[in-house]
N, C-alpha and C. Protein backbone atom coordinates (compact mmCIF):
# COMPACT_ATOMS: atom_id res chain seq x y z
N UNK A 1 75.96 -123.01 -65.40
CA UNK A 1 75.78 -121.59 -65.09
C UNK A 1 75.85 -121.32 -63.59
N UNK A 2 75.32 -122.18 -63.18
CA UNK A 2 75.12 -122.30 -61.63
C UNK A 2 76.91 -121.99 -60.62
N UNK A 3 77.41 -123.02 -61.04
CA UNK A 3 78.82 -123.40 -60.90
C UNK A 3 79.72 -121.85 -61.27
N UNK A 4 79.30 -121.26 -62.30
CA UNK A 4 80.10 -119.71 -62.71
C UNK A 4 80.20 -119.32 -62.17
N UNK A 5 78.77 -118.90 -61.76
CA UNK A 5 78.34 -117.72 -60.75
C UNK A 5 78.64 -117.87 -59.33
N UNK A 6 78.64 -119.10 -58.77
CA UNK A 6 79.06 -119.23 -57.60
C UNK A 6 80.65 -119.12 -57.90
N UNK A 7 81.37 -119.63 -58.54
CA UNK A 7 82.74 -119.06 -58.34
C UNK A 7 83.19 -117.41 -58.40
N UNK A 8 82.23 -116.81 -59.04
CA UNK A 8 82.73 -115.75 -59.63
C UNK A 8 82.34 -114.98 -58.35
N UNK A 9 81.09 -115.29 -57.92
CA UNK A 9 80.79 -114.19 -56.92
C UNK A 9 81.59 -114.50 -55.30
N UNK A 10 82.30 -115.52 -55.63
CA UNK A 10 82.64 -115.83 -54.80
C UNK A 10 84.60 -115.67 -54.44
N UNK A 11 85.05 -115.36 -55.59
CA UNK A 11 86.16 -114.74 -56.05
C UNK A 11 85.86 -112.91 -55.18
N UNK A 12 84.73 -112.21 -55.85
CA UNK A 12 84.61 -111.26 -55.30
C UNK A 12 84.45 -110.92 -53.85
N UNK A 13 83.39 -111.76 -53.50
CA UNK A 13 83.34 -111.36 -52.33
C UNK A 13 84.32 -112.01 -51.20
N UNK A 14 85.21 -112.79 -51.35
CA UNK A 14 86.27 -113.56 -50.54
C UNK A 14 87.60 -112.87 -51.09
N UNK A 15 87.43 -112.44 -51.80
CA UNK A 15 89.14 -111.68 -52.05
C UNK A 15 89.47 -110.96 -51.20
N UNK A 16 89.04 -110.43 -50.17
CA UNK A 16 89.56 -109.78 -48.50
C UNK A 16 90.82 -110.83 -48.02
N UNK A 17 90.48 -112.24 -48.66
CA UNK A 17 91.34 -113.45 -48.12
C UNK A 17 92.57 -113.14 -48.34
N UNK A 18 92.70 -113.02 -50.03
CA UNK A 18 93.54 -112.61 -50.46
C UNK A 18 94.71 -111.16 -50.45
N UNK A 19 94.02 -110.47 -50.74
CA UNK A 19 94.41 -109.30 -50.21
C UNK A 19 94.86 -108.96 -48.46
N UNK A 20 94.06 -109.16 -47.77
CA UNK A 20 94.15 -108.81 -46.30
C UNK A 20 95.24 -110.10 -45.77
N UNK A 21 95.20 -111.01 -45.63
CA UNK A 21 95.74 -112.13 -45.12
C UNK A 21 96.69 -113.00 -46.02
N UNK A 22 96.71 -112.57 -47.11
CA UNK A 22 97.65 -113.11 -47.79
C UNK A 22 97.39 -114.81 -48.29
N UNK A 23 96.06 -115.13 -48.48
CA UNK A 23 95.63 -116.57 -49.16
C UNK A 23 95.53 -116.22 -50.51
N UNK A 24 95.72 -117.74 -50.77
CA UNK A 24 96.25 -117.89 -52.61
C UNK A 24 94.70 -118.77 -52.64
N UNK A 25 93.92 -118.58 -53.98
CA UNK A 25 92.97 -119.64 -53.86
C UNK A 25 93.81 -120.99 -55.06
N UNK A 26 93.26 -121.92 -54.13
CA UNK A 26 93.85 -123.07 -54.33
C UNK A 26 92.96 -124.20 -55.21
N UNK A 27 91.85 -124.20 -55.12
CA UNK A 27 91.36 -125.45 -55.88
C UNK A 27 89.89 -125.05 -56.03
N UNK A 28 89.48 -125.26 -56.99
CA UNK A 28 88.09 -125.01 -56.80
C UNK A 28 87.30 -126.29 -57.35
N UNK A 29 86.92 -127.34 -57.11
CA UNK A 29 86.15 -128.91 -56.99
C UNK A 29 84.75 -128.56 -57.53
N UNK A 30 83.91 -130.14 -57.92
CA UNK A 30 82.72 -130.18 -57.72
C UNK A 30 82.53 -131.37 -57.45
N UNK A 31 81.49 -132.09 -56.45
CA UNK A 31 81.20 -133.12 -55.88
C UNK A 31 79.75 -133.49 -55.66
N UNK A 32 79.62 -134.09 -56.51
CA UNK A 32 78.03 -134.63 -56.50
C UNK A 32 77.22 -133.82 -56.70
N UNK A 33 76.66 -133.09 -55.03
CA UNK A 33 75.99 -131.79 -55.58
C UNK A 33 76.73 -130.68 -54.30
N UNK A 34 77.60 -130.51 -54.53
CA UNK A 34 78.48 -129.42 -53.66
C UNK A 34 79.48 -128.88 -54.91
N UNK A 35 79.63 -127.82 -54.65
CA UNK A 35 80.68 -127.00 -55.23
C UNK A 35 81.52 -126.57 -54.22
N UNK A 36 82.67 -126.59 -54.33
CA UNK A 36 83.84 -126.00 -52.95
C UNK A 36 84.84 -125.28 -53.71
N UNK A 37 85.09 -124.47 -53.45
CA UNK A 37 86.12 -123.34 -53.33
C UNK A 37 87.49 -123.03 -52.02
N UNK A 38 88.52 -123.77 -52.55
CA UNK A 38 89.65 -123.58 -51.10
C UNK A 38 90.55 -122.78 -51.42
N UNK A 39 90.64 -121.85 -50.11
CA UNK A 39 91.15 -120.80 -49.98
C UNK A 39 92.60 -121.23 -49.16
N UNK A 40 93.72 -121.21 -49.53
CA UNK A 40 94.91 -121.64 -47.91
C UNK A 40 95.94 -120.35 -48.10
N UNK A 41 96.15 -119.98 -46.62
CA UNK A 41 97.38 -119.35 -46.54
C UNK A 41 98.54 -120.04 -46.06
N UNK A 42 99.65 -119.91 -45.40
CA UNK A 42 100.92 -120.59 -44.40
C UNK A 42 100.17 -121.92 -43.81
N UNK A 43 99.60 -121.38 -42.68
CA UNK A 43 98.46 -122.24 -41.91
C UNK A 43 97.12 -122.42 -41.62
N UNK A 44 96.45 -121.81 -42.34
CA UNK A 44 95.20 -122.17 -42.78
C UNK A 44 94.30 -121.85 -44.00
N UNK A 45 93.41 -123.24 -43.95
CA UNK A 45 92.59 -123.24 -44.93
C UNK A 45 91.13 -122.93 -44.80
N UNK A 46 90.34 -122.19 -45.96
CA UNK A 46 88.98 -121.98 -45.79
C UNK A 46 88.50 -122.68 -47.09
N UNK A 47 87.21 -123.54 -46.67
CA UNK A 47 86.95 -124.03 -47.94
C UNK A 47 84.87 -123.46 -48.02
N UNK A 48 84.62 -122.46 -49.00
CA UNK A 48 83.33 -122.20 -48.93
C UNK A 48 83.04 -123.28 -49.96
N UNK A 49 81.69 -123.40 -49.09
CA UNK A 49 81.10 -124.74 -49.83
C UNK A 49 79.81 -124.22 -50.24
N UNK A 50 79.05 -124.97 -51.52
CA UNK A 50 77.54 -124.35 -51.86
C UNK A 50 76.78 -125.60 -51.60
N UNK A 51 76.21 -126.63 -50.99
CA UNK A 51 75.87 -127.34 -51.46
C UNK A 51 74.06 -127.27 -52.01
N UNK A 52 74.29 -127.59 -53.27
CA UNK A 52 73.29 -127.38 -53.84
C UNK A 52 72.16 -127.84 -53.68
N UNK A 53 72.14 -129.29 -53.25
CA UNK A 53 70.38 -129.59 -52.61
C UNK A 53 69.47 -128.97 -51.94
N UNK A 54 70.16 -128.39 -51.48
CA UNK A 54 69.49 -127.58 -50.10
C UNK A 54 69.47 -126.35 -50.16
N UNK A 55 70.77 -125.54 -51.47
CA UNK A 55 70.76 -124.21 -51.94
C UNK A 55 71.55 -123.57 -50.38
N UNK A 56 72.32 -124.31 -49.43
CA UNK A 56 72.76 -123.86 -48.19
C UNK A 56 74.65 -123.53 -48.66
N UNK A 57 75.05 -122.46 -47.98
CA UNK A 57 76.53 -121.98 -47.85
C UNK A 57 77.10 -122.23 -46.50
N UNK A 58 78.21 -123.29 -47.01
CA UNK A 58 79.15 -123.11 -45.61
C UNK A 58 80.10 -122.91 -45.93
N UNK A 59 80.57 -122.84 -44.79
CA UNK A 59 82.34 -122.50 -44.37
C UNK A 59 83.00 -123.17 -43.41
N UNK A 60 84.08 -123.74 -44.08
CA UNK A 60 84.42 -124.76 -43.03
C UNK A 60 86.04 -124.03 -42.93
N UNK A 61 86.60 -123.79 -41.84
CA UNK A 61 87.85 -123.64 -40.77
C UNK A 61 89.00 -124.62 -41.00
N UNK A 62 89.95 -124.93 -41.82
CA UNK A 62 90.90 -125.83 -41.37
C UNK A 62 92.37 -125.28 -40.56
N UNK A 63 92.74 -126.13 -39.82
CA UNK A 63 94.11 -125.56 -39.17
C UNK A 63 95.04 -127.07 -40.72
N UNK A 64 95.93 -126.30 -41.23
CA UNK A 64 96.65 -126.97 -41.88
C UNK A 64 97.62 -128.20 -41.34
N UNK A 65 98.05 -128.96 -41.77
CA UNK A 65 98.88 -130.03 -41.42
C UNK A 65 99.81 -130.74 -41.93
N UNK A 66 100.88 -129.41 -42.41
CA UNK A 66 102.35 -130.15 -43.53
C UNK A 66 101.61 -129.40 -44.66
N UNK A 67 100.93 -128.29 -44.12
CA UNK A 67 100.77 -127.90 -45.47
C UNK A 67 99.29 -127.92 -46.54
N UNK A 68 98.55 -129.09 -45.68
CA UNK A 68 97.67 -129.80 -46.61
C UNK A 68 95.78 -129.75 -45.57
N UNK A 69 95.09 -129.78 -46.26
CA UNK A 69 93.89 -129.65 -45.16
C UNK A 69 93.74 -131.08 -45.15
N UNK A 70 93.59 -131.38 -43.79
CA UNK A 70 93.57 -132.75 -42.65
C UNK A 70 92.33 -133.30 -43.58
N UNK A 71 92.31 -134.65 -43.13
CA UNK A 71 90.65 -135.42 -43.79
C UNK A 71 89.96 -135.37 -42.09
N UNK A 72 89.00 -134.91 -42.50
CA UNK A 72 87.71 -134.73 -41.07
C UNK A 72 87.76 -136.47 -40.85
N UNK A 73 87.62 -136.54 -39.73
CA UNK A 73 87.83 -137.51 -38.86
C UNK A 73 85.85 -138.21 -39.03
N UNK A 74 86.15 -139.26 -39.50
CA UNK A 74 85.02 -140.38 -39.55
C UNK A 74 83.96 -140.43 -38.34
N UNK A 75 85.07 -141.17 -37.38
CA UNK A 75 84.20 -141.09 -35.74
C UNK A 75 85.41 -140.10 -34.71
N UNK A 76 84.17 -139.71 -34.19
CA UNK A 76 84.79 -138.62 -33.20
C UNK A 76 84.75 -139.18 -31.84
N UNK A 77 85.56 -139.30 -30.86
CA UNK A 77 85.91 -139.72 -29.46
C UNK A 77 86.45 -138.54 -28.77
N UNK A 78 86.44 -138.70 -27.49
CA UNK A 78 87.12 -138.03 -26.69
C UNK A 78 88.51 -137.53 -27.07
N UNK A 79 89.12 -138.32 -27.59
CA UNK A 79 90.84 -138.37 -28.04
C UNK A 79 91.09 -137.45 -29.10
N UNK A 80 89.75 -137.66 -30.08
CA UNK A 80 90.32 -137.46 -31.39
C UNK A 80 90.79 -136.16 -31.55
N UNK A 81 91.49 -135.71 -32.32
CA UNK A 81 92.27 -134.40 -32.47
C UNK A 81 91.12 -133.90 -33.64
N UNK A 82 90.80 -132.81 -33.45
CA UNK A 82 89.75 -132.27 -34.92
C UNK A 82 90.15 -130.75 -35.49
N UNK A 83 90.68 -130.74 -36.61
CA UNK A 83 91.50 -129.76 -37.07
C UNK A 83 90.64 -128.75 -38.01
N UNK A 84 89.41 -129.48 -38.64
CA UNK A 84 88.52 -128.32 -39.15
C UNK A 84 87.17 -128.50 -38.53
N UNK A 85 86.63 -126.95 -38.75
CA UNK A 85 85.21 -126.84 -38.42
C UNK A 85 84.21 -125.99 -39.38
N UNK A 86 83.38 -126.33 -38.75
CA UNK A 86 82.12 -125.31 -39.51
C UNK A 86 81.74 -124.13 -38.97
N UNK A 87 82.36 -122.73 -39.67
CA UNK A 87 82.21 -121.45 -39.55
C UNK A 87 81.15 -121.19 -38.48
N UNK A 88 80.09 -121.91 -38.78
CA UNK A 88 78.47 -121.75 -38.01
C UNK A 88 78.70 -121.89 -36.55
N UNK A 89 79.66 -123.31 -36.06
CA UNK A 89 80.18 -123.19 -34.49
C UNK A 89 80.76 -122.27 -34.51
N UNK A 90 81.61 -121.47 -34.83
CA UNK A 90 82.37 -120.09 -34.57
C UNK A 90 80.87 -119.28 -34.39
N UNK A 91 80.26 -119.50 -35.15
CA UNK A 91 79.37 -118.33 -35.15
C UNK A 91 78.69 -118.29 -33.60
N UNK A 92 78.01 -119.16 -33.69
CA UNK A 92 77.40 -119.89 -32.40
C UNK A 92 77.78 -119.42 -30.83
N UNK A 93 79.15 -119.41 -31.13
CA UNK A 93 79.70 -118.40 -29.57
C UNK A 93 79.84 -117.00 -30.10
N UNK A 94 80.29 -116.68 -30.96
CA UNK A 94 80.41 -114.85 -31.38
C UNK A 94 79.30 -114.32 -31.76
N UNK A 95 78.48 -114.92 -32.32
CA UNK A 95 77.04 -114.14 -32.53
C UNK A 95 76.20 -115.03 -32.81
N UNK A 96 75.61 -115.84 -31.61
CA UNK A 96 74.84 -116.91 -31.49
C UNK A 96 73.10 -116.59 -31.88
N UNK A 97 72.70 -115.14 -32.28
CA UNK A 97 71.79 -114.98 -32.74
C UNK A 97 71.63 -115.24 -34.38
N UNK A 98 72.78 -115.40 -35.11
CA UNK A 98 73.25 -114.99 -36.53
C UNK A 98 72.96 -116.75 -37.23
N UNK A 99 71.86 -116.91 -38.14
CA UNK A 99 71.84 -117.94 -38.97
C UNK A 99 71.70 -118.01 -40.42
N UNK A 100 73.36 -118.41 -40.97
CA UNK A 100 73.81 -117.90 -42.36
C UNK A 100 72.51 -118.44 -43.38
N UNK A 101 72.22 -119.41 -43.30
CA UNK A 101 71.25 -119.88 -44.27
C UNK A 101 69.86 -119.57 -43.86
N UNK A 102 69.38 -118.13 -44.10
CA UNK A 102 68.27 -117.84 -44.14
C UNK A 102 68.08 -117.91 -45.76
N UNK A 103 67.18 -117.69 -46.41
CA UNK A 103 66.80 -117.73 -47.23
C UNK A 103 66.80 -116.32 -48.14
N UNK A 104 68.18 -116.50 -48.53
CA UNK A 104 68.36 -115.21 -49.06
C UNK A 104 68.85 -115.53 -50.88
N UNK A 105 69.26 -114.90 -51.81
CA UNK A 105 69.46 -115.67 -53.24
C UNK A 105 71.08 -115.50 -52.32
N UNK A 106 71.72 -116.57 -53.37
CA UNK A 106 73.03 -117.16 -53.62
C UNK A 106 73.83 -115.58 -53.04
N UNK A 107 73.97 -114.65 -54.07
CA UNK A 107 74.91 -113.45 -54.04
C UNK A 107 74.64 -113.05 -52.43
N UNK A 108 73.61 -112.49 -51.81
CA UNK A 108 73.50 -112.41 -50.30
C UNK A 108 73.84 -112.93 -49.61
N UNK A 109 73.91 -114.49 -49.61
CA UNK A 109 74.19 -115.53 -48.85
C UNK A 109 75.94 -115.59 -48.92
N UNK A 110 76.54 -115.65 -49.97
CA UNK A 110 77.82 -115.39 -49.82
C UNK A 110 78.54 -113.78 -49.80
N UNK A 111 78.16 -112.92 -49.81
CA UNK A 111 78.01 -111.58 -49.40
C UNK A 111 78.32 -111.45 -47.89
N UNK A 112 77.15 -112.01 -47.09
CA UNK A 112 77.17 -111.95 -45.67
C UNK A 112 77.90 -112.96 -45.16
N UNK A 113 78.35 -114.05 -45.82
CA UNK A 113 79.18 -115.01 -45.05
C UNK A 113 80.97 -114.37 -45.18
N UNK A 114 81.03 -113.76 -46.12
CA UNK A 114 82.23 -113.09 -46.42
C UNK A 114 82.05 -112.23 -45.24
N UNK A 115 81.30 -111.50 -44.91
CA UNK A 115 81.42 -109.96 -44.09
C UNK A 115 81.32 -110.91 -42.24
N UNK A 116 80.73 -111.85 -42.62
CA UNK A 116 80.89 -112.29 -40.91
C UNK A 116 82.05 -112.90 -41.05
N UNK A 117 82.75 -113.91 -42.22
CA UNK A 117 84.27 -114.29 -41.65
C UNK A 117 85.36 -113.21 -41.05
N UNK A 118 85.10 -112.16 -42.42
CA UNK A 118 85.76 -111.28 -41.87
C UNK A 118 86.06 -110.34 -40.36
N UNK A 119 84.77 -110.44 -40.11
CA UNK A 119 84.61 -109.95 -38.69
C UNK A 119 84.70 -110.88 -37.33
N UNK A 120 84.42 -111.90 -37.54
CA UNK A 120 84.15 -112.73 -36.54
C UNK A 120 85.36 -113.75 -36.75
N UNK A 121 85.63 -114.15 -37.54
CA UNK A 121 87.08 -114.80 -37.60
C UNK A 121 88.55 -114.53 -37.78
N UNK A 122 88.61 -113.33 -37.65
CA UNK A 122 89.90 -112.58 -38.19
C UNK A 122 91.15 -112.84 -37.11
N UNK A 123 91.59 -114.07 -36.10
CA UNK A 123 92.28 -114.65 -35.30
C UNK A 123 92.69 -115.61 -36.00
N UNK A 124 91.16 -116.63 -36.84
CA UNK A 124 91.55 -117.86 -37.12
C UNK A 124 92.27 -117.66 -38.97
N UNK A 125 91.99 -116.69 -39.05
CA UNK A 125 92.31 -115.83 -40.47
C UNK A 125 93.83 -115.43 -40.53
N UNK A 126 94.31 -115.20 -39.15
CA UNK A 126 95.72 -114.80 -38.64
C UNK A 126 96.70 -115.76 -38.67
N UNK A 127 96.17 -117.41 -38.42
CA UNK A 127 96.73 -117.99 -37.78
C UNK A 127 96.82 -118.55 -36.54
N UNK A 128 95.75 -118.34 -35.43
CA UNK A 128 95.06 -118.27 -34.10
C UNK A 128 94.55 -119.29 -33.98
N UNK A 129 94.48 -120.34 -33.38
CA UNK A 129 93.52 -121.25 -33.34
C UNK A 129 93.28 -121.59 -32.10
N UNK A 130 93.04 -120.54 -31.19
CA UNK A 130 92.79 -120.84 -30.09
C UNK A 130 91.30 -121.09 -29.47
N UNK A 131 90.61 -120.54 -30.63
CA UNK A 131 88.90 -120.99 -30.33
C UNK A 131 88.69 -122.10 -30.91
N UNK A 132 89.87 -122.84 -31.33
CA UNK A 132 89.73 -124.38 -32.13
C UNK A 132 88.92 -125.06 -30.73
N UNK A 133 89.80 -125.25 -29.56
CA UNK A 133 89.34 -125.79 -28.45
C UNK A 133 88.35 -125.84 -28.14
N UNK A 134 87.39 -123.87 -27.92
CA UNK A 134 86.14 -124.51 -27.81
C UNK A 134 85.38 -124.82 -28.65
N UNK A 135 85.55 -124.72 -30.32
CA UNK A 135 84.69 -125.42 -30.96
C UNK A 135 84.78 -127.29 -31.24
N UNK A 136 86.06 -127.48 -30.48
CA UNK A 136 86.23 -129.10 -30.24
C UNK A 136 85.35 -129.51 -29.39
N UNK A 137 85.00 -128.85 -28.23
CA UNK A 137 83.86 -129.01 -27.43
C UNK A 137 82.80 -129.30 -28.06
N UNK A 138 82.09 -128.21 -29.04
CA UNK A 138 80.70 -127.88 -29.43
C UNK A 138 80.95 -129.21 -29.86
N UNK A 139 81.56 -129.23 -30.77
CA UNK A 139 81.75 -130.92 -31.91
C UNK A 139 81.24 -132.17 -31.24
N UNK A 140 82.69 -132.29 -29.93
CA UNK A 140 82.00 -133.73 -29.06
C UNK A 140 80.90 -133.84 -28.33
N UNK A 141 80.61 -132.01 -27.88
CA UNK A 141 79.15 -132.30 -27.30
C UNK A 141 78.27 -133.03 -27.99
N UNK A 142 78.11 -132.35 -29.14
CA UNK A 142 77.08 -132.73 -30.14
C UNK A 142 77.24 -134.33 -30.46
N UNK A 143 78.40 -134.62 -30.57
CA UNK A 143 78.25 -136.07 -31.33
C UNK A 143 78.12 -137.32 -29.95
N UNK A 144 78.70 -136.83 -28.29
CA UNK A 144 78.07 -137.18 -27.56
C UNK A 144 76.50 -137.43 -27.61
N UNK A 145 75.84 -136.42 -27.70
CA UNK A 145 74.67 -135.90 -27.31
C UNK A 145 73.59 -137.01 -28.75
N UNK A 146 74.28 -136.69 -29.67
CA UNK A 146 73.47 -138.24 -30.55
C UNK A 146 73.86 -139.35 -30.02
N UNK A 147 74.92 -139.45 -29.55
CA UNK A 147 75.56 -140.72 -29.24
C UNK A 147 74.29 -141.40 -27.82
N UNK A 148 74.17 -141.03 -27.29
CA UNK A 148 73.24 -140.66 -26.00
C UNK A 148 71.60 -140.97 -26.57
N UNK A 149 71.35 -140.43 -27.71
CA UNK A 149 70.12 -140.83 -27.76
C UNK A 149 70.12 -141.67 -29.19
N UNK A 150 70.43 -142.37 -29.13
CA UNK A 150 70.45 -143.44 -30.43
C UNK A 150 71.03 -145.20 -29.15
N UNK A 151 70.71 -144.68 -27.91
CA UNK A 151 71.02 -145.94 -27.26
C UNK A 151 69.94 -146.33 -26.42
């Protein structure tokens, strides 16, 4: 039941994808305890994720590659090229007050994550990936920044 409803409400409230930008939804998975939903147009992919342990919604950013969403990179280095992200770093510079997983039921939670992609990502929604860069930053900061204290 769980699994329905998250697709269904999630059909509704993400069909802006479709309609506005021209994405086909593409696959809809279940994994352990995550449910994912991928969204791709030409060159990019959105994949909303539920994962259920935690009852938390994300959204993860892919820039496409031949077509196909990249596999997230294991270990991250200076070098590495990183082609998807988590909606939440977008968020983080555009409305760094805004934290999707408050504790709201399921339908709210993907409600408002629909209405901030829409607003706050509508470049990377285009085809734009020019804030890829600085969220490559946020990424290596961060995995610096463990890296740093685990020594």
């Amino acid at each position: 039941m769980e699994k329905e409803n998250f697709e269904k409400i999630c059909k509704k409230e993400f069909f802006f994808l479709v309609e506005e930008y021209d994405f086909k939804l593409k696959n809809i998975k279940t994994e352990n305890f995550e449910y994912n939903i991928i969204y791709k147009s030409e060159r990019v992919g959105i994949t909303v994720k539920l994962e259920r342990r935690e009852n938390c919604v994300f959204i993860l950013l892919h820039r496409l590659l031949n077509g196909k969403i990249p596999d997230y990179p294991i270990f991250i280095k200076r070098d590495t090229g990183i082609n998807t992200f988590y909606f939440d770093d977008l968020l983080s510079l555009r409305y760094p007050d805004f934290h999707i997983n408050k504790p709201d039921n399921l339908e709210k939670k993907l409600k408002k994550s629909a209405y901030l992609l829409s607003k706050y990502a509508d470049d990377v929604l285009k085809g734009d990936f020019t804030i890829f860069s600085d969220l490559e930053k946020i990424v290596k900061g961060r995995v610096e920044s463990i890296s740093n204290r685990q020594r």
